[in-house]
N, C-alpha and C. Protein backbone atom coordinates (compact mmCIF):
# COMPACT_ATOMS: atom_id res chain seq x y z
N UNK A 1 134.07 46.89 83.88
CA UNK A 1 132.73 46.70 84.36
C UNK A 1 131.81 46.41 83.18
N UNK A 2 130.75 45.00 83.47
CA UNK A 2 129.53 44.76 82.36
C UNK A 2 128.85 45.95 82.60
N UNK A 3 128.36 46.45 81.43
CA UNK A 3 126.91 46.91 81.35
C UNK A 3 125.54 46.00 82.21
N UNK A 4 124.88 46.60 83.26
CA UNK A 4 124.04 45.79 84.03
C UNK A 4 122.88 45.56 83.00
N UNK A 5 122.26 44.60 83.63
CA UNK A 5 121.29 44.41 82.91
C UNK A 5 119.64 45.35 83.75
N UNK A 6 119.16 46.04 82.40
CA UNK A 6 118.29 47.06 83.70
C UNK A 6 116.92 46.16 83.59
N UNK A 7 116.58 46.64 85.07
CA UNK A 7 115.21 46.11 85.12
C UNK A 7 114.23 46.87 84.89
N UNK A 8 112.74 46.72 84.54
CA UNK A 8 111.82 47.54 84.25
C UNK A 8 111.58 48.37 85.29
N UNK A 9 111.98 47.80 86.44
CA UNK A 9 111.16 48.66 87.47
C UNK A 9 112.02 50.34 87.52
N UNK A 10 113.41 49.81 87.25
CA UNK A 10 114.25 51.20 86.78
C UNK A 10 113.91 52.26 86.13
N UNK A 11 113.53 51.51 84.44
CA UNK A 11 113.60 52.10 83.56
C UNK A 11 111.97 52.91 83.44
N UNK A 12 110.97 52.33 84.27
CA UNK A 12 109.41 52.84 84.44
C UNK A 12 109.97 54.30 85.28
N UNK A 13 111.04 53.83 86.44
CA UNK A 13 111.21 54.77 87.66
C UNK A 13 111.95 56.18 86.60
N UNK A 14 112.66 55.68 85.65
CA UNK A 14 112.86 57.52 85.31
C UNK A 14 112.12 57.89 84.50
N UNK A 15 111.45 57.01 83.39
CA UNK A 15 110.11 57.34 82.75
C UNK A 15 109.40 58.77 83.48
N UNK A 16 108.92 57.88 84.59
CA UNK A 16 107.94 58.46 86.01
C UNK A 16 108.75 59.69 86.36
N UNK A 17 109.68 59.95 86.69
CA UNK A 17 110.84 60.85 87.31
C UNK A 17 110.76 62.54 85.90
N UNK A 18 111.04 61.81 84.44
CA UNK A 18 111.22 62.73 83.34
C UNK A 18 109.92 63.18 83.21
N UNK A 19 108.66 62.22 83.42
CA UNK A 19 107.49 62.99 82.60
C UNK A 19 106.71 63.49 83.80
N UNK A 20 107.22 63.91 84.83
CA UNK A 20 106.60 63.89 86.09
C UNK A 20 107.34 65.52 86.78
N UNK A 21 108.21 65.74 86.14
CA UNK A 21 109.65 67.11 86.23
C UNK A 21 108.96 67.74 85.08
N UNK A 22 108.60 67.67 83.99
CA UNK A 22 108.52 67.70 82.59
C UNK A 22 107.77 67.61 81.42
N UNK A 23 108.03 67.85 80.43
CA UNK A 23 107.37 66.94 79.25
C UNK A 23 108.83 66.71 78.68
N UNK A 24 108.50 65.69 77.66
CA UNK A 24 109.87 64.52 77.61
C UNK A 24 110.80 65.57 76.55
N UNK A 25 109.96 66.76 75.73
CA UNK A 25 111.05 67.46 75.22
C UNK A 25 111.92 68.32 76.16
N UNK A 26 111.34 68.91 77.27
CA UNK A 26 111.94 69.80 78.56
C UNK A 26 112.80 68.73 78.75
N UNK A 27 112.35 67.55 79.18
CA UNK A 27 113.67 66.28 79.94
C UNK A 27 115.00 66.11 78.46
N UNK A 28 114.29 66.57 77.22
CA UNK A 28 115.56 66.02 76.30
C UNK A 28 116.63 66.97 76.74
N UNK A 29 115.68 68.11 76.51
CA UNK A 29 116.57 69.57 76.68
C UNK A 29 117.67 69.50 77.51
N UNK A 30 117.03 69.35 78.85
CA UNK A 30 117.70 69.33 80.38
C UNK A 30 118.89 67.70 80.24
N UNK A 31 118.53 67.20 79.64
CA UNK A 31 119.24 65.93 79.94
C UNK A 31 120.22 65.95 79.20
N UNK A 32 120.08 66.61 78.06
CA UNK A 32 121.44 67.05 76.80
C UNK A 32 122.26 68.07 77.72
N UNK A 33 121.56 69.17 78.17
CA UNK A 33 122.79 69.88 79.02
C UNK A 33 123.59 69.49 79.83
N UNK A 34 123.11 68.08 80.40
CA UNK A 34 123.71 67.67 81.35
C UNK A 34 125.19 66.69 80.53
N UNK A 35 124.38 66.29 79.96
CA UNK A 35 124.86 65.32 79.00
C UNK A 35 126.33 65.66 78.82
N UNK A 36 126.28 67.06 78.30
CA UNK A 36 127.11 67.85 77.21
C UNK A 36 128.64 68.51 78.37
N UNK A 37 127.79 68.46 80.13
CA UNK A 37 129.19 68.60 80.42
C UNK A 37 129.63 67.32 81.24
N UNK A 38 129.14 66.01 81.35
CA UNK A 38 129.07 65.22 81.52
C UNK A 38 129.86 64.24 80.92
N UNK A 39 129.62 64.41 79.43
CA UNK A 39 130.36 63.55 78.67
C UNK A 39 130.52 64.14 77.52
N UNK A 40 130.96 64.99 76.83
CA UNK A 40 131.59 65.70 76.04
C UNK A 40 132.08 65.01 74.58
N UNK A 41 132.68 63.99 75.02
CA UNK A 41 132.76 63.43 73.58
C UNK A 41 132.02 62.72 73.00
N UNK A 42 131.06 61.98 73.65
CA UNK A 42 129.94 61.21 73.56
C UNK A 42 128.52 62.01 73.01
N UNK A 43 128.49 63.52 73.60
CA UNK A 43 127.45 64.18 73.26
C UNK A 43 127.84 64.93 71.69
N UNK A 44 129.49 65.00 71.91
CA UNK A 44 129.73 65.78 70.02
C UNK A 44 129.02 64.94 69.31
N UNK A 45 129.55 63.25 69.14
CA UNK A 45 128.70 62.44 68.46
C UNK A 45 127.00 62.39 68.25
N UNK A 46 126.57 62.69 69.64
CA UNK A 46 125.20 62.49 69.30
C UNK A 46 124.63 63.83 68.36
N UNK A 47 125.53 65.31 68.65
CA UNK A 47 124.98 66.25 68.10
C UNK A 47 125.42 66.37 66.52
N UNK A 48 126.89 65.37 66.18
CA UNK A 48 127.47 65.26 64.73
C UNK A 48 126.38 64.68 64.29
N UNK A 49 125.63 63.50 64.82
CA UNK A 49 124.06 62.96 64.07
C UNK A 49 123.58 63.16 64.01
N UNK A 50 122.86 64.35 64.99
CA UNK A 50 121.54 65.12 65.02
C UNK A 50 121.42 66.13 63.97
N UNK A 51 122.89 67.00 63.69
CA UNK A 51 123.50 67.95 62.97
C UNK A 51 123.03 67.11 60.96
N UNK A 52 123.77 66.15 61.35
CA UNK A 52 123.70 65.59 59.83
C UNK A 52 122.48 65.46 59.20
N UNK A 53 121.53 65.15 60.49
CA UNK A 53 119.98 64.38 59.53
C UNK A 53 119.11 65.52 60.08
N UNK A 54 119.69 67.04 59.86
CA UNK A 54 118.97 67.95 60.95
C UNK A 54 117.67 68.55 59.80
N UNK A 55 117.91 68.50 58.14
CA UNK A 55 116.95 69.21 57.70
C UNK A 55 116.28 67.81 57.45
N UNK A 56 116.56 66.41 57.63
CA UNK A 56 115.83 65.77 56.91
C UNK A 56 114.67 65.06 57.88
N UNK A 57 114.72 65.59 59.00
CA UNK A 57 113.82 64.94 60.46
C UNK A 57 113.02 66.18 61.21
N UNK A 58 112.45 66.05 62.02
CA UNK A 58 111.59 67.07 62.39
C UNK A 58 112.16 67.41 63.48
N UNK A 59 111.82 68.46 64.09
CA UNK A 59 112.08 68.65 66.00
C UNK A 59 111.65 67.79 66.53
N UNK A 60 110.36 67.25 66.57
CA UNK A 60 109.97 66.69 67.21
C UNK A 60 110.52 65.12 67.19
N UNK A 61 111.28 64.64 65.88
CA UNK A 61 110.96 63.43 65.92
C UNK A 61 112.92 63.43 67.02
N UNK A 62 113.51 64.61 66.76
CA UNK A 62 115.12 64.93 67.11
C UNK A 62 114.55 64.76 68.51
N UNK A 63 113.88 65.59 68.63
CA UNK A 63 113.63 65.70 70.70
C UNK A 63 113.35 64.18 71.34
N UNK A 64 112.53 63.32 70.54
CA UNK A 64 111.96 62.12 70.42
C UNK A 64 113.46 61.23 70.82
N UNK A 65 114.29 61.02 69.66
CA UNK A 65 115.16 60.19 69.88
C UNK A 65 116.57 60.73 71.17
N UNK A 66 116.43 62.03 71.57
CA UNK A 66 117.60 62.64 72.70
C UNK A 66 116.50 62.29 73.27
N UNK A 67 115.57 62.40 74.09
CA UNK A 67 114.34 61.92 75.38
C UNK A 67 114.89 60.24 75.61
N UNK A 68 114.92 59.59 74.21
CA UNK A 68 114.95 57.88 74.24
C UNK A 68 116.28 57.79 74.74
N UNK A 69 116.92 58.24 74.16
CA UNK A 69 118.62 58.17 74.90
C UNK A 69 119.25 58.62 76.07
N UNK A 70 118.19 59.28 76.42
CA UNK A 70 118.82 59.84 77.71
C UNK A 70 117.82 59.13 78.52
N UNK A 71 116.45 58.94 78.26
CA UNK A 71 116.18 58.02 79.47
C UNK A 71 116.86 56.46 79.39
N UNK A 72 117.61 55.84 78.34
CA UNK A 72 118.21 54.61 78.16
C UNK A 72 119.45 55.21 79.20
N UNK A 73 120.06 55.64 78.91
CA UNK A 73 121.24 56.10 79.54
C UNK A 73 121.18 56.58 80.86
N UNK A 74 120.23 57.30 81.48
CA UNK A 74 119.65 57.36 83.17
C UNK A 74 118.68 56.04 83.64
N UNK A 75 118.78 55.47 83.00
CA UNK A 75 118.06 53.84 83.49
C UNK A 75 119.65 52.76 84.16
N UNK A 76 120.55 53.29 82.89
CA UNK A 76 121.44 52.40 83.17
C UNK A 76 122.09 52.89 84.47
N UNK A 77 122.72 54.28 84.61
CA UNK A 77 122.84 54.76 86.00
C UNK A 77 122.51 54.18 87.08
N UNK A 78 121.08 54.13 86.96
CA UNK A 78 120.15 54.50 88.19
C UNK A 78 120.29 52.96 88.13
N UNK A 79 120.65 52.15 87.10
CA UNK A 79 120.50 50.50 87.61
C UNK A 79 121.96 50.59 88.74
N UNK A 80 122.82 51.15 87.93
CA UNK A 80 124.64 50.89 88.35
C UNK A 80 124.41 51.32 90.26
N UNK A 81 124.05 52.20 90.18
CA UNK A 81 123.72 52.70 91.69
C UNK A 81 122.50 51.79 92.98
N UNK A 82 121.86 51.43 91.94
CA UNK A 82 120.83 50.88 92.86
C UNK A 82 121.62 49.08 93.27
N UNK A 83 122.05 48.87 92.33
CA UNK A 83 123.02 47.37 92.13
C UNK A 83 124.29 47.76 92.91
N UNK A 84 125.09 48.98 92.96
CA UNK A 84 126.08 49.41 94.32
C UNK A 84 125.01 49.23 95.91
N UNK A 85 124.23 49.95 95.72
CA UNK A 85 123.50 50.05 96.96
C UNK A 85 122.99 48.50 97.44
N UNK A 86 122.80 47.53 96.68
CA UNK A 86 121.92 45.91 96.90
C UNK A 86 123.28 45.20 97.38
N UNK A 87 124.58 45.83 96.74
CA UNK A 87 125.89 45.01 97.05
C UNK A 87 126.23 45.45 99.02
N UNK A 88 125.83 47.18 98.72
CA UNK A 88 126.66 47.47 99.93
C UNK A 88 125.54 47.04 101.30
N UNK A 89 124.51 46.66 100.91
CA UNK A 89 123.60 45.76 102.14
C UNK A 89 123.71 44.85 101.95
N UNK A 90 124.65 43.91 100.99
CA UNK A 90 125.10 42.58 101.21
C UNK A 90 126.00 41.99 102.03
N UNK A 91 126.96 43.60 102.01
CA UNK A 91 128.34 43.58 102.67
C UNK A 91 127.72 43.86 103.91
N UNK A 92 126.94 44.60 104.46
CA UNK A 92 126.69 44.68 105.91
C UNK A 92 125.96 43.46 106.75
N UNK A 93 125.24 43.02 105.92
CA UNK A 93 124.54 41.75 106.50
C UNK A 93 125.19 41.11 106.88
C-alpha cells in the first residue's frame, strides 16, 4: 500500500480534534502512549532520538516535535480510513 496523499481538510480535522481534547503537550503525552503500544519499534526509535538530544533541547521544544509527529501520523490514518470509507460507497453505488 502507497502512503495516501493527505488532504488539509484531514490534517486541520485532528489539529481541531488534539487542541480541542487538550493542549498539544497533553495530545503529545496521550499520543506517545498510544504510540508506544501501538507500534513499539517505531516509538524505541523516536524515544532513542528524543533520549540522545535530551539535555541539548528543551521540553518544550521535545513535546513540540512528538505533538508534530503524531498529529502527521493521525492525519495519515484518518486519511487511510476516510479513503476506505469513499471506496466502500463506491462499491455500493
Amino acid at each position: 500500500m502507497t502512503m495516501p496523499k493527505v488532504k488539509e481538510e484531514c490534517v486541520l480535522a485532528v489539529l481541531q480534534k488534539a487542541t480541542h481534547t487538550n493542549t498539544m503537550e497533553g495530545f503529545a503525552l496521550n499520543w506517545m502512549h498510544q504510540f508506544v503500544e501501538d507500534q513499539p519499534a517505531l516509538a524505541r526509535q523516536l524515544s532513542t532520538w528524543i533520549t540522545h538530544y535530551d539535555e541539548d533541547i528543551s521540553d518544550e521544544v521535545v513535546n513540540g516535535f512528538v505533538a508534530m509527529v503524531g498529529v502527521m501520523l493521525e492525519s495519515i490514518r484518518t486519511q487511510i480510513e476516510a479513503n476506505e470509507l469513499e471506496e466502500g460507497e463506491n462499491d455500493d453505488a
